[in-house]
C-alpha atoms as a PDB file:
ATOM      1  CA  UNK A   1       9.280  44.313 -11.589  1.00  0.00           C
ATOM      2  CA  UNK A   2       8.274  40.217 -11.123  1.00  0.00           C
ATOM      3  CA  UNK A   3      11.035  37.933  -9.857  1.00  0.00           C
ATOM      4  CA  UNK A   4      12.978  36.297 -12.518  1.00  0.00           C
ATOM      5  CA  UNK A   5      11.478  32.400 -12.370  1.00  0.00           C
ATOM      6  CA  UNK A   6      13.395  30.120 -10.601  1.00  0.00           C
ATOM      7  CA  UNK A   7      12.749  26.930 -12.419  1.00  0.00           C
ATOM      8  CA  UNK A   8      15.368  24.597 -10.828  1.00  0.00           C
ATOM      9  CA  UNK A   9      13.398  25.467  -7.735  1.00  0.00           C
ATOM     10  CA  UNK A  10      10.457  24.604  -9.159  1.00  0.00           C
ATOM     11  CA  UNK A  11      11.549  21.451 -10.434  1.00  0.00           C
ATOM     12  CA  UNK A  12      12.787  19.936  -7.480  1.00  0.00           C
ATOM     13  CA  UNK A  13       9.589  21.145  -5.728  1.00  0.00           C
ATOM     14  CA  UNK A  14       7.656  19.078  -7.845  1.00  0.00           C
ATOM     15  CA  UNK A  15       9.767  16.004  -7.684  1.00  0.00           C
ATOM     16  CA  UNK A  16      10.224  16.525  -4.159  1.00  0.00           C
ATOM     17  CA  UNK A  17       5.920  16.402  -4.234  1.00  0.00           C
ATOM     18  CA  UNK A  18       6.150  13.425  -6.166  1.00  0.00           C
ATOM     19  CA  UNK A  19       8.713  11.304  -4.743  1.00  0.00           C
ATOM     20  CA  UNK A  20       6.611  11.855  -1.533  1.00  0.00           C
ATOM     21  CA  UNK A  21       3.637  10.945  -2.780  1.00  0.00           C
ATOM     22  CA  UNK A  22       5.497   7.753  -4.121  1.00  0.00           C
ATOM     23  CA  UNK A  23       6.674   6.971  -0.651  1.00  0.00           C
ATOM     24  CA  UNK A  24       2.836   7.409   0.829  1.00  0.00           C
ATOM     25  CA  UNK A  25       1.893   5.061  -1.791  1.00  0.00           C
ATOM     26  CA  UNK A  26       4.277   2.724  -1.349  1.00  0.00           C
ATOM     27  CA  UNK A  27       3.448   2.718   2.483  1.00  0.00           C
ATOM     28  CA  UNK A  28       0.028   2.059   2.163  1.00  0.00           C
ATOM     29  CA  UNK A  29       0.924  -0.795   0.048  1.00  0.00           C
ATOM     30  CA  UNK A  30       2.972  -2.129   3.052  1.00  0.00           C
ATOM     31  CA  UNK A  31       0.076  -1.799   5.472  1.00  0.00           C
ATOM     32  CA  UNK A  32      -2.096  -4.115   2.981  1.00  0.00           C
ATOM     33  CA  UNK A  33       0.363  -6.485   2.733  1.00  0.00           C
ATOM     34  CA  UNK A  34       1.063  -7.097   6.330  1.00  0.00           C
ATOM     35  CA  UNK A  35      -2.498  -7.414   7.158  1.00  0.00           C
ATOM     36  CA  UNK A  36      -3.095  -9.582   4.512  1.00  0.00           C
ATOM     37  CA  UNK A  37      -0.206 -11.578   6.177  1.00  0.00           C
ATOM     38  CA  UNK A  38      -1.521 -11.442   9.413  1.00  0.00           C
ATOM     39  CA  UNK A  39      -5.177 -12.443   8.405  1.00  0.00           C
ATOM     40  CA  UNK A  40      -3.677 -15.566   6.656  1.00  0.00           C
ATOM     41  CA  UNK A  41      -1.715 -16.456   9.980  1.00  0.00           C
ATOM     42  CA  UNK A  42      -4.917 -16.029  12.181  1.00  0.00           C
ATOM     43  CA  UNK A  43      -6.987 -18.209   9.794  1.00  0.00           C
ATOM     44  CA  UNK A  44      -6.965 -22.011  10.145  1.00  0.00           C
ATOM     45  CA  UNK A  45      -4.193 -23.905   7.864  1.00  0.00           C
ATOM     46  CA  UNK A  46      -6.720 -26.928   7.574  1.00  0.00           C
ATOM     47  CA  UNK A  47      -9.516 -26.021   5.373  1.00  0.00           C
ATOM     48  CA  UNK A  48     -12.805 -25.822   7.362  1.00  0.00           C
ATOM     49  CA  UNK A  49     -14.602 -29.267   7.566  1.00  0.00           C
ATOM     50  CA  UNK A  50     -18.207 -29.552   6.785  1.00  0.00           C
ATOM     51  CA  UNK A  51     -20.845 -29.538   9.579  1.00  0.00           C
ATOM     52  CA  UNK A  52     -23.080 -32.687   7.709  1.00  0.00           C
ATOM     53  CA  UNK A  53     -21.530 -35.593   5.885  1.00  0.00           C
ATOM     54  CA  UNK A  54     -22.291 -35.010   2.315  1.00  0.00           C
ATOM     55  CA  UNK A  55     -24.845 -37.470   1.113  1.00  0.00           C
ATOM     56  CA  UNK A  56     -23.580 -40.699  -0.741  1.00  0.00           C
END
């Protein structure tokens, strides 16, 4: 005879599945957010200046 199904077990399987996944997410939107910070630190505060004068 099968096992009686445990589905309290199975429930907090899948949430424990899901909350993880939640937490990778959640990290990789971290990572994107502190290299985005660090790109705008290592870029110039003053916008680039032109190389020729514009025409007048």
């Amino acid at each position: 005879m099968a096992f009686k199904p445990n589905y309290n077990l199975q429930r907090a399987e899948r949430n424990r599945q899901q909350q993880a996944k939640r937490e990778a997410k959640q990290r990789e939107r971290e990572a994107a957010v502190a290299r985005r910070k660090a790109e705008q630190q290592d870029a110039p505060a003053e916008p680039p200046q032109p190389d020729e004068p514009a025409a007048s």
